[in-house]
Protein backbone atom coordinates (compact mmCIF):
# COMPACT_ATOMS: atom_id res chain seq x y z
CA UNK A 1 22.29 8.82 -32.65
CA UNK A 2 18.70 9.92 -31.38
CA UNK A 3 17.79 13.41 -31.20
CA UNK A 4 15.23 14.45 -29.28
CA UNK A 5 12.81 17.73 -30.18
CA UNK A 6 10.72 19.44 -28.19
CA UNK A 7 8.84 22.35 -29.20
CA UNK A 8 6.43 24.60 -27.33
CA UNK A 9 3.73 27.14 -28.99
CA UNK A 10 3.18 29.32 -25.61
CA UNK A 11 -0.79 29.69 -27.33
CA UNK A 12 -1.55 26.95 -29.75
CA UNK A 13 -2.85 23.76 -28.20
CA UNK A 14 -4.30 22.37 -31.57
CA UNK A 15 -0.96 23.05 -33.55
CA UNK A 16 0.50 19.96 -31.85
CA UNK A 17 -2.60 18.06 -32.88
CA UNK A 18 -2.90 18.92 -36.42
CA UNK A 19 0.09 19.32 -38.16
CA UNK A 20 3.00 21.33 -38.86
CA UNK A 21 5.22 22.00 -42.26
CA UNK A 22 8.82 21.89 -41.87
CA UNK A 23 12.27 20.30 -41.96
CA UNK A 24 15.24 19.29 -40.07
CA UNK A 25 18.72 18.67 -41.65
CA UNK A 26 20.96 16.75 -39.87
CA UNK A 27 24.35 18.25 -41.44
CA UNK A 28 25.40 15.56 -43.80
CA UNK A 29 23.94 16.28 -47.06
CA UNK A 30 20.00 15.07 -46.73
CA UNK A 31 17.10 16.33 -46.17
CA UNK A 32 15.82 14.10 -43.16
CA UNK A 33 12.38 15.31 -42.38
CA UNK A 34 10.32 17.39 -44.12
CA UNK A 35 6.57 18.13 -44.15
CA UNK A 36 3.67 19.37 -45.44
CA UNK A 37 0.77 21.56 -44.32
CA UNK A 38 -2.64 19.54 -45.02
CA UNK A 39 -4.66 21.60 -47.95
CA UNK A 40 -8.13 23.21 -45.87
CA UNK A 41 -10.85 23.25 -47.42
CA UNK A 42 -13.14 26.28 -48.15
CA UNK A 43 -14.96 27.91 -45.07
CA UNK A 44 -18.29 29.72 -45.20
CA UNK A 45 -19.95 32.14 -42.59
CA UNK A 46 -18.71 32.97 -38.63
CA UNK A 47 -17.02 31.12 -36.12
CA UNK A 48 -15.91 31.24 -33.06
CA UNK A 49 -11.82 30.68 -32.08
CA UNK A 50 -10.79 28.72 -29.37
CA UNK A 51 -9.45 29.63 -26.48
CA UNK A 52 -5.50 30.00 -26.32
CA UNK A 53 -3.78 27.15 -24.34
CA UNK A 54 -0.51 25.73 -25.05
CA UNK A 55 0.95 23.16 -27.17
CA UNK A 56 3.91 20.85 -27.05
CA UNK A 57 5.12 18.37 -29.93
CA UNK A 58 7.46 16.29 -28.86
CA UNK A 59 9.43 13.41 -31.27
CA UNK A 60 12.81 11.55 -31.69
CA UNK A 61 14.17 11.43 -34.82
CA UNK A 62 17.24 8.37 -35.27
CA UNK A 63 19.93 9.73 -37.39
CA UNK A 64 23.12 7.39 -38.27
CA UNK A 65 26.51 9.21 -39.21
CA UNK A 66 28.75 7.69 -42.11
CA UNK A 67 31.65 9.12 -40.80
CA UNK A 68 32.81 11.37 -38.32
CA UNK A 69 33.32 15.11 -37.82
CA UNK A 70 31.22 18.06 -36.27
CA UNK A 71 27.91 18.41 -38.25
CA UNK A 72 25.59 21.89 -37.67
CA UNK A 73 22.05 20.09 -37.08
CA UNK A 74 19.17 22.61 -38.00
CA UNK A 75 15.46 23.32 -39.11
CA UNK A 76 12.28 24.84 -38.79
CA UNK A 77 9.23 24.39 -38.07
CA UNK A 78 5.68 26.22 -39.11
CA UNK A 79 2.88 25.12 -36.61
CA UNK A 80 -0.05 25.35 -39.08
CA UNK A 81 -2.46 23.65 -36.64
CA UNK A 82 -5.74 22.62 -37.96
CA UNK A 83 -7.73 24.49 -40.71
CA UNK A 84 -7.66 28.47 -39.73
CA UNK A 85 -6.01 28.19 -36.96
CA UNK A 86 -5.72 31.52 -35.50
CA UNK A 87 -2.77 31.09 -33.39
CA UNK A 88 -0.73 29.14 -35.97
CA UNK A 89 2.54 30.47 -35.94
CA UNK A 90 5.89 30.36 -36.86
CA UNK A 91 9.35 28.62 -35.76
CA UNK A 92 12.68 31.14 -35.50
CA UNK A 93 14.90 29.04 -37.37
CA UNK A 94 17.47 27.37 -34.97
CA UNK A 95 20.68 25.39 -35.16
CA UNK A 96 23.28 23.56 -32.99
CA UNK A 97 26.77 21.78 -33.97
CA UNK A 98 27.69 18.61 -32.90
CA UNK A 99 30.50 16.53 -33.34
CA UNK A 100 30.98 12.73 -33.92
CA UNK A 101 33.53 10.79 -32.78
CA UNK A 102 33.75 7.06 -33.86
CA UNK A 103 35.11 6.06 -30.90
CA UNK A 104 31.82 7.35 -28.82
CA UNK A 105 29.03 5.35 -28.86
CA UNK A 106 26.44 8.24 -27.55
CA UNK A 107 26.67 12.39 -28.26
CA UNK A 108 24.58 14.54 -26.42
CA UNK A 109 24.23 18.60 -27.68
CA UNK A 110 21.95 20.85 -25.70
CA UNK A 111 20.71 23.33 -28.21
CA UNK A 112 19.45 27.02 -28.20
């Protein structure tokens, strides 16, 4: 099965390009992506911010069912962007169930 994320930060155009800590669990037991916010180093005297633009991140993630059943799919994500980002935000939690049939061959949910 291949679910498809999209995620949109409506002022964050670097969050997409610099990372994000998180994870998604698929419903069966494990932990199938999780990540981790890069370490910044120290910063010394003023800066400027950017300008707020928006940001999409956009990935599949191939998950493969043992058996079948209806599974509640759900994560998070925290868009740390790059080093003191000031727009860095984060990710209402969200979830959707789906339901496997071993008969079906493709499952498509529409979440939240």
């Amino acid at each position: 099965m291949t679910f498809h994320f999209v995620n949109v930060d409506p002022d964050d155009s670097r969050a997409q390009e610099w990372g994000h800590s998180g994870e998604i669990m698929f419903g069966d037991g494990d932990l199938s992506y999780d990540s981790v916010a890069p370490d910044c180093p120290p910063r010394y005297g003023p800066w400027t911010p950017p300008a707020a633009a928006t940001g999409r991140w956009e990935s599949d993630f191939q998950r493969t069912y043992s058996r079948s059943g209806t599974f509640t799919v759900s994560g998070s994500d925290d868009y740390v962007g790059a080093c003191y980002d000031p727009y860095a935000s984060k990710q209402t939690p969200w979830s959707v169930s789906i339901t496997v049939d071993p008969a079906a061959t493709t499952t498509t949910t529409t979440g939240p």
